[in-house]
C-alpha atoms as a PDB file:
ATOM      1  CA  UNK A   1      25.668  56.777  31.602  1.00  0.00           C
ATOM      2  CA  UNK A   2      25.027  55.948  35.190  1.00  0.00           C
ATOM      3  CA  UNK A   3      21.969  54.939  36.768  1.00  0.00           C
ATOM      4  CA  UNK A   4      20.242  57.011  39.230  1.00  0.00           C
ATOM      5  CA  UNK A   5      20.029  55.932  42.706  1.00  0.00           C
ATOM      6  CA  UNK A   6      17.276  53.609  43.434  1.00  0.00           C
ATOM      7  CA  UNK A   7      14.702  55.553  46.264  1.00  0.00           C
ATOM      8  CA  UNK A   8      11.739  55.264  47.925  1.00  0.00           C
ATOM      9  CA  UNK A   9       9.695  52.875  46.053  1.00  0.00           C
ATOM     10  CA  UNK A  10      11.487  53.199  43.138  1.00  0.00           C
ATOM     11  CA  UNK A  11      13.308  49.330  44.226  1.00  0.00           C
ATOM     12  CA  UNK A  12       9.862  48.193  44.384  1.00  0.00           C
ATOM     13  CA  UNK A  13       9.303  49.109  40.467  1.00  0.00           C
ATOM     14  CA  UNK A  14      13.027  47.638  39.176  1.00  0.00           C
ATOM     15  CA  UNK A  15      12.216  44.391  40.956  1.00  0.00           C
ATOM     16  CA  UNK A  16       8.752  44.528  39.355  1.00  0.00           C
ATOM     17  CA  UNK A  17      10.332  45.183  35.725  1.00  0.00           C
ATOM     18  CA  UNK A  18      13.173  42.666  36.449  1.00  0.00           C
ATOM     19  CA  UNK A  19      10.678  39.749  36.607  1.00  0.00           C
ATOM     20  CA  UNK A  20       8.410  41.196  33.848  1.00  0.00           C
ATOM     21  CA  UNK A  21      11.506  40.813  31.442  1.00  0.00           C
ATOM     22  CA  UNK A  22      12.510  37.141  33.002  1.00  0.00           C
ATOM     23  CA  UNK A  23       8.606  36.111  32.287  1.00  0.00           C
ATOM     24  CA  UNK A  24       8.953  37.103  28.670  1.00  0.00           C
ATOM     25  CA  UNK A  25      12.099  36.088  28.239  1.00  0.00           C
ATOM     26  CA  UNK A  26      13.843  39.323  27.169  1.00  0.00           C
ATOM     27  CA  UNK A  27      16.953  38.480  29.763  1.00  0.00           C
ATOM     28  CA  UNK A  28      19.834  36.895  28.487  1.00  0.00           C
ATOM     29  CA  UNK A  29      19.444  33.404  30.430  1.00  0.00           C
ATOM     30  CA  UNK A  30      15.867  32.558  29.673  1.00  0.00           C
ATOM     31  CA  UNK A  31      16.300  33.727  26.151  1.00  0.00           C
ATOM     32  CA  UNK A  32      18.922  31.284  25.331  1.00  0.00           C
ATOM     33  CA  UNK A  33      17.603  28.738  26.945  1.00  0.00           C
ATOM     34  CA  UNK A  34      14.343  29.218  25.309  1.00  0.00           C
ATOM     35  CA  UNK A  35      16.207  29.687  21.949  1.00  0.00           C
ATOM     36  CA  UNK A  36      17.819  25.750  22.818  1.00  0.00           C
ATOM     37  CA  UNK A  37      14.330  24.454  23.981  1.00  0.00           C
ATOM     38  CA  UNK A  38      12.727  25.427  20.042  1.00  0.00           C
ATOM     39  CA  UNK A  39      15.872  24.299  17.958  1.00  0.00           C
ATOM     40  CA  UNK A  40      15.421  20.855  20.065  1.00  0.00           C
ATOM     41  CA  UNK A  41      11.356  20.869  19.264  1.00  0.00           C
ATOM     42  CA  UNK A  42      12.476  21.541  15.624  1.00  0.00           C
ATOM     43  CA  UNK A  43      15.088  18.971  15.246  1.00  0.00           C
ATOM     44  CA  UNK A  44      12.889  16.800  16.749  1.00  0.00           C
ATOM     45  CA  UNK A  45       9.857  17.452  14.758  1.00  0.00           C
ATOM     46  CA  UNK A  46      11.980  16.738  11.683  1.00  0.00           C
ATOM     47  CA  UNK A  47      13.284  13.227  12.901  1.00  0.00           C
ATOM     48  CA  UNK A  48      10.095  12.241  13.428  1.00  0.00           C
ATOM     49  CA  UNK A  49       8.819  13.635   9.659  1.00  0.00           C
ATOM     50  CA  UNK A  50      11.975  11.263   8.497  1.00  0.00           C
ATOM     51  CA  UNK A  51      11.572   8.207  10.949  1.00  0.00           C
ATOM     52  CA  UNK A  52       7.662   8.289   8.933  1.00  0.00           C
ATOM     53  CA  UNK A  53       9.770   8.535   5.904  1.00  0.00           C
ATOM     54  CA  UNK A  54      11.479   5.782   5.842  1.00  0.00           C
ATOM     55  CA  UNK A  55       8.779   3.167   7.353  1.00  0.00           C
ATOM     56  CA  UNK A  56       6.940   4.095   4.211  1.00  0.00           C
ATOM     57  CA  UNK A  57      10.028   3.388   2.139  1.00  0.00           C
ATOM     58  CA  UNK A  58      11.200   0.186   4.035  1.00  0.00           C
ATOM     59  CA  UNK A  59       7.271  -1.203   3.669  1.00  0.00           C
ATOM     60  CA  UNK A  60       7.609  -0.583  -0.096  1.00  0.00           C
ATOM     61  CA  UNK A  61      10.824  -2.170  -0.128  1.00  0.00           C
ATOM     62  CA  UNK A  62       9.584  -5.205   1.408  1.00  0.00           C
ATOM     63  CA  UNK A  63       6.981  -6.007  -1.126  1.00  0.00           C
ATOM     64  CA  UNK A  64       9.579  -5.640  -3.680  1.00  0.00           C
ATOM     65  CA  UNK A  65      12.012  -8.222  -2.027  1.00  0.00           C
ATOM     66  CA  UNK A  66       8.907 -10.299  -1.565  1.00  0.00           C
ATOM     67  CA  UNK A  67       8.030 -10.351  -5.569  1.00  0.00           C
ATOM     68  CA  UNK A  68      11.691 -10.031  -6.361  1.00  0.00           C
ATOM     69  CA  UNK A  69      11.770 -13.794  -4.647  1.00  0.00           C
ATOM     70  CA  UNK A  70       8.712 -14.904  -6.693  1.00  0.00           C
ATOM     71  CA  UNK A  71      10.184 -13.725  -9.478  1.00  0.00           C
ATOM     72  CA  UNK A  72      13.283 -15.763  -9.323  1.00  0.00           C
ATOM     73  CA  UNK A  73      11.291 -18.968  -8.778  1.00  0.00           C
ATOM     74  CA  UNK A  74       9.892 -18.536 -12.280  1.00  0.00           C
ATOM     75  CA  UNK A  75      13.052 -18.545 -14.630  1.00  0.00           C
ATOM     76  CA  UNK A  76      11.790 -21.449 -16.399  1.00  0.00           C
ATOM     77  CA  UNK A  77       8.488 -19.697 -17.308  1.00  0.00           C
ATOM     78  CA  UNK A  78      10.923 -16.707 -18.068  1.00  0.00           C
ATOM     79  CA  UNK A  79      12.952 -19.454 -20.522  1.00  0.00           C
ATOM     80  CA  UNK A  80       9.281 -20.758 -21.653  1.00  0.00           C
ATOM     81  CA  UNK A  81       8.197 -16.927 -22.203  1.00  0.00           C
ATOM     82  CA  UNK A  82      11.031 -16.375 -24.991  1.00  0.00           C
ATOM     83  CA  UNK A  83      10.341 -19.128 -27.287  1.00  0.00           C
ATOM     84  CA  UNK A  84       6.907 -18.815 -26.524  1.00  0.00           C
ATOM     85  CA  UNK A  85       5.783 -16.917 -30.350  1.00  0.00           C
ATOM     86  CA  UNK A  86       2.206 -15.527 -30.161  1.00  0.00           C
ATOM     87  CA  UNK A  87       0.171 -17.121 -33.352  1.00  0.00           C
ATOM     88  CA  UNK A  88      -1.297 -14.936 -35.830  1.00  0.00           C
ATOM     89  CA  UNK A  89      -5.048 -14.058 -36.003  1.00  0.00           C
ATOM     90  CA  UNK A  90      -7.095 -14.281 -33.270  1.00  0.00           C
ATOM     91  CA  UNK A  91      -4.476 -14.382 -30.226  1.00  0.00           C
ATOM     92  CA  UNK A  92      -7.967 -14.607 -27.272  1.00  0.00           C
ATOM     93  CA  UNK A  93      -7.981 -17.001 -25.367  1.00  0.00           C
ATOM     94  CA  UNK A  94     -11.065 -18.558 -23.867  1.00  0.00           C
ATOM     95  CA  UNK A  95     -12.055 -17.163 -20.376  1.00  0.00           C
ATOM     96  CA  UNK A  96     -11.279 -20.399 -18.371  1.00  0.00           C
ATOM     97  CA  UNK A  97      -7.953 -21.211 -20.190  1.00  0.00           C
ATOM     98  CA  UNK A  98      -4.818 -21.406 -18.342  1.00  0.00           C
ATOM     99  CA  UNK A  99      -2.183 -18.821 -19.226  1.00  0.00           C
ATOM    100  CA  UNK A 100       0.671 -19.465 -21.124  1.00  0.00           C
ATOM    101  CA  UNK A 101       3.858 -19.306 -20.002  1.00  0.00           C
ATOM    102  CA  UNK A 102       4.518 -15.649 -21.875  1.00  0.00           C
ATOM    103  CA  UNK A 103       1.079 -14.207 -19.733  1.00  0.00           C
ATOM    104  CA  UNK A 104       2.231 -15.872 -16.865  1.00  0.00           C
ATOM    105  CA  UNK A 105       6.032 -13.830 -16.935  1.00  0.00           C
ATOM    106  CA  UNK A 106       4.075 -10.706 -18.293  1.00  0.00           C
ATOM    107  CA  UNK A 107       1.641 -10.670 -15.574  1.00  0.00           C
ATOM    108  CA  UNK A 108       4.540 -11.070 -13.073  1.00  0.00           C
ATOM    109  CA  UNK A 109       6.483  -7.960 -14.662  1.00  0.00           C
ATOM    110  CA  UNK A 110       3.813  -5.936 -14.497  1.00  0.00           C
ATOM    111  CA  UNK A 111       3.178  -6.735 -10.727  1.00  0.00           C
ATOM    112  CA  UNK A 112       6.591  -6.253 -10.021  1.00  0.00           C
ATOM    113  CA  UNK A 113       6.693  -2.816 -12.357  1.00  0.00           C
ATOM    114  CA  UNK A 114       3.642  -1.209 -10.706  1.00  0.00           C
ATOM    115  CA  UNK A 115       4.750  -2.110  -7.235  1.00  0.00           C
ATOM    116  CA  UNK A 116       8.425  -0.511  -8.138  1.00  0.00           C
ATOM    117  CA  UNK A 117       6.186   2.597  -9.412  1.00  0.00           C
ATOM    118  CA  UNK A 118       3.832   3.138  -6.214  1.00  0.00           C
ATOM    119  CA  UNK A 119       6.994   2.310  -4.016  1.00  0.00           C
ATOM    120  CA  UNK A 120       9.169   4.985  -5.753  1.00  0.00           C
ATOM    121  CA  UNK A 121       6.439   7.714  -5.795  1.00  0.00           C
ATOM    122  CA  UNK A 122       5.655   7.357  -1.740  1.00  0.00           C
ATOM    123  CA  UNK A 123       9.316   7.251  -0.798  1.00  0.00           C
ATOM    124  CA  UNK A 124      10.211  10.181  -2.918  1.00  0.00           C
ATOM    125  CA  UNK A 125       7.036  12.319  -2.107  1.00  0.00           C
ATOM    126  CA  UNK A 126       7.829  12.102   1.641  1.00  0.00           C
ATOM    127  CA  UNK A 127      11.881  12.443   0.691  1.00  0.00           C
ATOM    128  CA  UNK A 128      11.389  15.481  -1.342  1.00  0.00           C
ATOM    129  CA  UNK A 129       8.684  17.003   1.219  1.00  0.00           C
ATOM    130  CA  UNK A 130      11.298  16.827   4.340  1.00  0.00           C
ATOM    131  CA  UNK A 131      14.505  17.827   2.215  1.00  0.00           C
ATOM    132  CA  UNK A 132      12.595  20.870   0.525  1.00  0.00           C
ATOM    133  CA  UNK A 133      10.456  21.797   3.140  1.00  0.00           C
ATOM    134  CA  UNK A 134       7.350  21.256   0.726  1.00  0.00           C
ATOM    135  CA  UNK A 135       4.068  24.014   1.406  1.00  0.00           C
ATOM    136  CA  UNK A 136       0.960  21.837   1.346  1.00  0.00           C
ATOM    137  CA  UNK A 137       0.509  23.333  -2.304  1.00  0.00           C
ATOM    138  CA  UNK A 138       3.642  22.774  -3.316  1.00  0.00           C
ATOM    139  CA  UNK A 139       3.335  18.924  -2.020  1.00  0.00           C
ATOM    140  CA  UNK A 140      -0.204  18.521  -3.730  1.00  0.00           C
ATOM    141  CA  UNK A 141       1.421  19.750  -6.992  1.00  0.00           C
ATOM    142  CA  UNK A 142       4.198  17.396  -7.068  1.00  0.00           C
ATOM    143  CA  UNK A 143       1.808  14.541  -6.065  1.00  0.00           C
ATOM    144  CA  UNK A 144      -0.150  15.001  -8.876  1.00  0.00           C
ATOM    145  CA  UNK A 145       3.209  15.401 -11.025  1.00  0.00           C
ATOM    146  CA  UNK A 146       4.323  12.014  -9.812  1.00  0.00           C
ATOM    147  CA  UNK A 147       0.401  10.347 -10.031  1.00  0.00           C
ATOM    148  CA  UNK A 148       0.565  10.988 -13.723  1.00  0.00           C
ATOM    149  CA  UNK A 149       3.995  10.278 -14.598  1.00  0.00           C
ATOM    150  CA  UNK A 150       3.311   6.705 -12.630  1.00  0.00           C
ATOM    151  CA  UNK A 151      -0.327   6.113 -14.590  1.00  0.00           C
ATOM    152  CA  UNK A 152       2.250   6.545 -17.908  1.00  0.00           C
ATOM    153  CA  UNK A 153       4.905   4.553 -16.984  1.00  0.00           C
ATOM    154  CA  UNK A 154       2.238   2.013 -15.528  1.00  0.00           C
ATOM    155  CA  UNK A 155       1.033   2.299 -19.191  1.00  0.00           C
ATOM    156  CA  UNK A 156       4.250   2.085 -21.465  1.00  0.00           C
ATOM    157  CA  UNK A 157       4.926  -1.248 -19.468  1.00  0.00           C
ATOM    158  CA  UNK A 158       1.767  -2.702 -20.488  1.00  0.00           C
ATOM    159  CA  UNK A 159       2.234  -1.485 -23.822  1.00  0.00           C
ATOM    160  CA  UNK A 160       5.610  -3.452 -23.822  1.00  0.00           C
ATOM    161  CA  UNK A 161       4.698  -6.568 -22.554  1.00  0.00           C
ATOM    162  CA  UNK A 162       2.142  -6.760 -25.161  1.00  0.00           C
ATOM    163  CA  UNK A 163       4.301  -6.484 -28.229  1.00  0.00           C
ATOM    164  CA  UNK A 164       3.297  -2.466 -28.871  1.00  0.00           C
ATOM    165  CA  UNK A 165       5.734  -1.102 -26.996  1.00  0.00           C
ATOM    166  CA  UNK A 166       7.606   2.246 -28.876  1.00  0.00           C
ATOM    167  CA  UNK A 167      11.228   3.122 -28.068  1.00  0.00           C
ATOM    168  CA  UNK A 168       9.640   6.188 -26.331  1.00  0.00           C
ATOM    169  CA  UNK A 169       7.678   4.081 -23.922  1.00  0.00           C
ATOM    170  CA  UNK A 170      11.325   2.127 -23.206  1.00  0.00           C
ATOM    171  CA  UNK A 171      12.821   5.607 -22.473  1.00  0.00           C
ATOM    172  CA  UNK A 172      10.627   6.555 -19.838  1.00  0.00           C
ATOM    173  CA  UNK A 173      11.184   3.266 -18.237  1.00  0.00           C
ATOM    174  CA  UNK A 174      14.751   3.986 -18.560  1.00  0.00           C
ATOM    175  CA  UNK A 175      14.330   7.104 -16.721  1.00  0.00           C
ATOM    176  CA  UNK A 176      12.185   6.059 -13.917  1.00  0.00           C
ATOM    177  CA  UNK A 177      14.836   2.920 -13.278  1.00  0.00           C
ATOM    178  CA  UNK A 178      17.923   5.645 -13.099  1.00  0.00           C
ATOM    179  CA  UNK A 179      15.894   7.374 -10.767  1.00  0.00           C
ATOM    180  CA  UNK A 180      14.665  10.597 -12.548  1.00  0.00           C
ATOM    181  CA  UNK A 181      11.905  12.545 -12.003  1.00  0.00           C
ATOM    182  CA  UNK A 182       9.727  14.563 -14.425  1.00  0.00           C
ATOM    183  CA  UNK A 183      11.102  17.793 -15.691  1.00  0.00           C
ATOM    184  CA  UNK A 184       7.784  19.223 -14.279  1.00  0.00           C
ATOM    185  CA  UNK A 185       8.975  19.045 -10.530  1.00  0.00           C
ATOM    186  CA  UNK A 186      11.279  21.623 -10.910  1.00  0.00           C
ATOM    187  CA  UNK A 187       8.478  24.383 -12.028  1.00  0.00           C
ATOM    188  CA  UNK A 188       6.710  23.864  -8.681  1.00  0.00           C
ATOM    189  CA  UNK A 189      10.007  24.689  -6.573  1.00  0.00           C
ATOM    190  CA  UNK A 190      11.384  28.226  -5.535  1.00  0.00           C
ATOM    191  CA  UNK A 191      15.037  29.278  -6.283  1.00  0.00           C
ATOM    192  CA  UNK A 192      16.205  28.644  -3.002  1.00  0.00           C
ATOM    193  CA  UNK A 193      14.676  24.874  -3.081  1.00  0.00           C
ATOM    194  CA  UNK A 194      16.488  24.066  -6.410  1.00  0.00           C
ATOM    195  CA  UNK A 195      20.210  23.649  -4.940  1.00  0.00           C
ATOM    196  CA  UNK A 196      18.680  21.009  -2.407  1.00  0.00           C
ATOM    197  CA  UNK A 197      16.535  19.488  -5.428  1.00  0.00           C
ATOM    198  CA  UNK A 198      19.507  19.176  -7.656  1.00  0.00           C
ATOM    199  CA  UNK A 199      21.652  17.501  -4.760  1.00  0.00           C
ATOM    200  CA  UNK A 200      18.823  14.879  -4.432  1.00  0.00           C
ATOM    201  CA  UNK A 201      18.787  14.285  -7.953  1.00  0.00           C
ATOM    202  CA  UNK A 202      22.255  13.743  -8.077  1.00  0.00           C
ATOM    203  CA  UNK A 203      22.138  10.946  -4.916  1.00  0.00           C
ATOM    204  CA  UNK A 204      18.873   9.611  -6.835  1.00  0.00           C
ATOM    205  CA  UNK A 205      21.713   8.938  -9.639  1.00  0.00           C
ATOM    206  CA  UNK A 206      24.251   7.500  -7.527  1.00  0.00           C
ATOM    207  CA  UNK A 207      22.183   5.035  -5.948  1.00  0.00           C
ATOM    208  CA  UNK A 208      20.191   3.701  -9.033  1.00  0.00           C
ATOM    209  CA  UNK A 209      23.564   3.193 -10.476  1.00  0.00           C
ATOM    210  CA  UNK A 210      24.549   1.050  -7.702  1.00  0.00           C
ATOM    211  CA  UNK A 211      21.119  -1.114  -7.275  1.00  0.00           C
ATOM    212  CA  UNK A 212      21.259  -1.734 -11.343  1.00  0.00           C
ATOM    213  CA  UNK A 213      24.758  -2.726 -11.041  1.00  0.00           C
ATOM    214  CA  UNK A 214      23.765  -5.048  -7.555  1.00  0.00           C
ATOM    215  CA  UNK A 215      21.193  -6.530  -9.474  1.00  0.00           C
ATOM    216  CA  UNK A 216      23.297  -7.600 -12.930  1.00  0.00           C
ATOM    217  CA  UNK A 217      25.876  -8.964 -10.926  1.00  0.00           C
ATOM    218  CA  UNK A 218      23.251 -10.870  -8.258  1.00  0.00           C
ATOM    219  CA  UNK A 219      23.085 -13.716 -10.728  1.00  0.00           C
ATOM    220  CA  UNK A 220      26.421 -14.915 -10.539  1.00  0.00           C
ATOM    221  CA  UNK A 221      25.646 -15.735  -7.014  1.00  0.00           C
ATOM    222  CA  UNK A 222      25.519 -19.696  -8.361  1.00  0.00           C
ATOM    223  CA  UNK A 223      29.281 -19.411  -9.297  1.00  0.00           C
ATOM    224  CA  UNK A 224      30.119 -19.175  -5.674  1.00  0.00           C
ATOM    225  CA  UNK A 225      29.937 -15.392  -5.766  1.00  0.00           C
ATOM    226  CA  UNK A 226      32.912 -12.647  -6.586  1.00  0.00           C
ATOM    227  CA  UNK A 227      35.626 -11.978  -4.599  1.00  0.00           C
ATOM    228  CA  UNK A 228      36.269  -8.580  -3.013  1.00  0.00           C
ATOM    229  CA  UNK A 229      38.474  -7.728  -6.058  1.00  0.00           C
ATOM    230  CA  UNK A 230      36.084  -9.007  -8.710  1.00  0.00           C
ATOM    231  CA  UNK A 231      33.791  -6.905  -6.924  1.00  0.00           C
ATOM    232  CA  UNK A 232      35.435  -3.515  -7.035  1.00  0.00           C
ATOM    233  CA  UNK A 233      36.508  -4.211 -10.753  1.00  0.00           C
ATOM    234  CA  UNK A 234      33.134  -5.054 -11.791  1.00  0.00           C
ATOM    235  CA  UNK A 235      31.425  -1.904  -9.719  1.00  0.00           C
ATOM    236  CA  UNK A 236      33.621   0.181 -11.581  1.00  0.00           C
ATOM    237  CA  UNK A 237      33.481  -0.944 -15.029  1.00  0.00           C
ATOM    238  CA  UNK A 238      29.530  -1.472 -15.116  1.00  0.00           C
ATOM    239  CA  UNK A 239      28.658   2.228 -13.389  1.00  0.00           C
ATOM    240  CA  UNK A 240      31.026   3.749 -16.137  1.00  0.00           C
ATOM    241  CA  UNK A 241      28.938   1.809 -18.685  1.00  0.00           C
ATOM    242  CA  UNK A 242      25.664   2.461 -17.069  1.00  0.00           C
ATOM    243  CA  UNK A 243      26.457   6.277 -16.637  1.00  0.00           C
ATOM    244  CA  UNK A 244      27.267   6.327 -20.502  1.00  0.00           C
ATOM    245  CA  UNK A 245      24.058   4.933 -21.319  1.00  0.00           C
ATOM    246  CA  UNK A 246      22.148   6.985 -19.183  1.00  0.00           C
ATOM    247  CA  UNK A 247      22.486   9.563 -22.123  1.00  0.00           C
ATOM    248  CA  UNK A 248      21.200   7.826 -24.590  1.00  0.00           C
ATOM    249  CA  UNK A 249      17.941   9.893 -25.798  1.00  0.00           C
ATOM    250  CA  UNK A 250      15.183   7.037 -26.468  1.00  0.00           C
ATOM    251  CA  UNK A 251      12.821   9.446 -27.992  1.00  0.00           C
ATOM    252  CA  UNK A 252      14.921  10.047 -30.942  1.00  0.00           C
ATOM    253  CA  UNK A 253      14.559   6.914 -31.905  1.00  0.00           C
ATOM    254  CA  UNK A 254      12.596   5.824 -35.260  1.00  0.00           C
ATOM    255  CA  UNK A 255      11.577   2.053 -33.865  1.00  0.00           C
ATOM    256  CA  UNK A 256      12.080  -0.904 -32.207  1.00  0.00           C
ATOM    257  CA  UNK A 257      15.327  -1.714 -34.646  1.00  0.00           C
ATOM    258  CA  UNK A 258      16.936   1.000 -33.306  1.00  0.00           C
ATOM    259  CA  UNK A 259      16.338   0.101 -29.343  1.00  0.00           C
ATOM    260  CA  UNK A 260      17.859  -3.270 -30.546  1.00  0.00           C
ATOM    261  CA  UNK A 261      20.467  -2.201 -32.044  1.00  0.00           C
ATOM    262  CA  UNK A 262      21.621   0.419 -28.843  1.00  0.00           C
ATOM    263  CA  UNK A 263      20.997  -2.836 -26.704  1.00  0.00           C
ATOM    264  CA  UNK A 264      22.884  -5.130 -28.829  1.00  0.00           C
ATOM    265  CA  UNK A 265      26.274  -2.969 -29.053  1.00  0.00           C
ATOM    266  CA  UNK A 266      25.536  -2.415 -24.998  1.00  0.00           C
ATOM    267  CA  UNK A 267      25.529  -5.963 -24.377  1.00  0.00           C
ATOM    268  CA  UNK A 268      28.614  -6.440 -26.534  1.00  0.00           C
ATOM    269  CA  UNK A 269      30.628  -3.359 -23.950  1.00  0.00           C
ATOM    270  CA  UNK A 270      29.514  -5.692 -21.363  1.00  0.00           C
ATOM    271  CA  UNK A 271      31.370  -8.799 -22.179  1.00  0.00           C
ATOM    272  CA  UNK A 272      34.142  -6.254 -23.131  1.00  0.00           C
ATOM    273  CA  UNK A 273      34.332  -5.142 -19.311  1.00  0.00           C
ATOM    274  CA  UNK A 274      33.316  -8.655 -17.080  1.00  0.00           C
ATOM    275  CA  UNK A 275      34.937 -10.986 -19.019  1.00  0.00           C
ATOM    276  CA  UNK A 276      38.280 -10.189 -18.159  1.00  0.00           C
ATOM    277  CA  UNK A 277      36.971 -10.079 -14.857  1.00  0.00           C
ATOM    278  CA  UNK A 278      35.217 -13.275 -14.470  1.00  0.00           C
ATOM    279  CA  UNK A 279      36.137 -17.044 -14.205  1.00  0.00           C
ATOM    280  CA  UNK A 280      35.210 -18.970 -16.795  1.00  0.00           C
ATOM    281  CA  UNK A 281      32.037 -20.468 -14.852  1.00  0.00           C
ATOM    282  CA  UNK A 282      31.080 -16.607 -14.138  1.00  0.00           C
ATOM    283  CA  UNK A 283      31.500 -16.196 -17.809  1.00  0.00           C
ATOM    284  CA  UNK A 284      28.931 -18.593 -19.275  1.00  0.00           C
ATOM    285  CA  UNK A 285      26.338 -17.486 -16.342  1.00  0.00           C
ATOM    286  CA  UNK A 286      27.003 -14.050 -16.847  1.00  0.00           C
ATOM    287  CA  UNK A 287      26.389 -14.754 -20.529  1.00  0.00           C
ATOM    288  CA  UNK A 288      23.211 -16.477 -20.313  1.00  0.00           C
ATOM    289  CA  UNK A 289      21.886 -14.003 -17.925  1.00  0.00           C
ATOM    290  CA  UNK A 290      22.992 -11.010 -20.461  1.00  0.00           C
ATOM    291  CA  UNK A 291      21.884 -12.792 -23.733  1.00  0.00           C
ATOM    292  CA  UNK A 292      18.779 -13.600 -21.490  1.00  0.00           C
ATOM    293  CA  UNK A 293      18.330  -9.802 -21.015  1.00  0.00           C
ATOM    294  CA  UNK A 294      18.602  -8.578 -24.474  1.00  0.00           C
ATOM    295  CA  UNK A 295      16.505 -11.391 -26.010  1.00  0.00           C
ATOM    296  CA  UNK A 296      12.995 -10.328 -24.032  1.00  0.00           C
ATOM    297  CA  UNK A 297      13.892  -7.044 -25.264  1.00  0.00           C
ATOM    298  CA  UNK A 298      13.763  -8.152 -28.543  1.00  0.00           C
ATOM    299  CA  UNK A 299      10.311  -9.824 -27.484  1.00  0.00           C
ATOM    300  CA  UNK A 300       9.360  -6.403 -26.113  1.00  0.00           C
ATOM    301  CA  UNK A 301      10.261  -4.863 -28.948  1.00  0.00           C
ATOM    302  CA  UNK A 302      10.112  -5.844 -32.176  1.00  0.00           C
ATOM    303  CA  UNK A 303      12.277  -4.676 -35.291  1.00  0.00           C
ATOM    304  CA  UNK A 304       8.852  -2.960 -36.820  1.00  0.00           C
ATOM    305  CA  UNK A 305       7.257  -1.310 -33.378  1.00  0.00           C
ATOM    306  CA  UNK A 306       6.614   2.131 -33.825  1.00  0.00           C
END
């Protein structure tokens, strides 16, 4: 339909309405532009939400690397700790007695333990708050989720390191090192959050997977190192084993026997894999560091724990 003929004033009035729409942005170049301008302010807003993201996560990391280093200047307390047998009766010691060489190492994995803990829960938090798009409630809820799930883990490792350890308290461990989260997360999300939740989970996987499998092999650094072959053989056979293990069910376990006995026939799958892999230097530091492994787990937990 065709317009009428502008007359008189009427000009006046279209030129009037013409920069009415412009101001409020109901013509087709301001619009877009404007449309640009808030998906810019958006993507922005969200870079900077990650950029705080990971400066939380690279300060935790730091203090990790830092007590990962202490920690590897005390492998002969470590080697002291395991023959180190706590005497019967009255195991006190005096208040100005030095500690022995088994409080020393415990101390020192519990420092470690409860700075992994604290670091996992403020990466994740901030992680999970950016990827979901977290409400304030919905972030308070799975704060207090991951509070009490690190207060329990904080507490099975105690329990551990001081002989009373239950194969329950070595599951959720387990679970925390694989990078799970508590079943209880998942109640505070909405349907449409739960794709994006089950994606992180899966990376979560992924990456503890490779950091266990970093960290096993780390030790055979003193050999010279592995070449890029050994590497790739290694990588493969260990996250096969370590995604096979990841389903083993800790709570369904009677006692400590039975954590010992999973640990001893995973240790055995071990030399299975690397040893056809390794030189024979690798082999006998690879050994120690695996027989190392599975006998402070016997310390941890004994054949008649609970």
């Amino acid at each position: 339909m065709s317009m009428p003929p502008l007359t008189g004033r009427g000009w006046i009035w279209a030129v009037v309405a013409l920069a009415a729409g412009w101001a409020a942005g109901t013509l087709p170049g301001r619009s877009e532009r404007a449309r640009q301008q808030a998906t810019i302010d958006s993507q922005q807003a969200r870079l900077e939400a990650l950029q705080a993201t990971l400066r939380v996560a690279a300060g935790a990391q730091e203090r990790l690397v830092a007590l990962r280093k202490e920690l590897v200047t005390t492998q002969d307390a470590l080697a002291a700790a395991l023959a180190d047998r706590a005497p019967s009766g009255n195991t006190e010691s005096p208040p100005d007695a030095q500690p022995t060489p088994r409080q020393a190492f415990s101390d020192m994995v519990l420092r470690i333990g409860q700075a992994q803990l604290t670091g996992r829960l403020d990466g994740r938090l901030g992680v999970l708050k950016e990827r979901l798009g977290l409400t304030t409630a919905q972030e308070a809820s799975v704060k207090q989720i991951l509070d009490e799930e690190s207060a329990a883990a904080g507490a099975a490792l105690e329990r551990l390191m001081a002989g009373r350890g239950t194969p329950s308290d070595f599951g959720r461990l387990a679970r925390g090192q694989r990078g799970e989260l508590p079943p209880a997360v998942a109640g505070v999300l909405t349907e449409a959050q739960k794709p994006e939740y089950a994606a992180f989970q899966d990376q979560e996987r992924v990456s503890g997977i490779e950091n266990r499998v970093a960290m096993e092999l780390s030790g055979l650094m003193g050999a010279g190192g592995l070449t890029p072959e050994q590497k790739d053989q290694a990588f493969a056979g260990l996250s096969g084993l370590l995604t096979a293990e990841d389903a083993t069910d800790f709570d369904t376990m009677k006692d400590g026997s039975d954590v010992r006995a999973h640990v001893d026939e995973a240790t055995a799958r071990r030399f299975e894999v690397m040893e056809p892999i390794l030189t024979e230097p690798q082999r006998q530091i690879y050994r120690r560091q695996v027989e190392m492994g599975r006998e402070l787990i016997a310390k941890l937990l004994p054949a008649d724990s609970p």
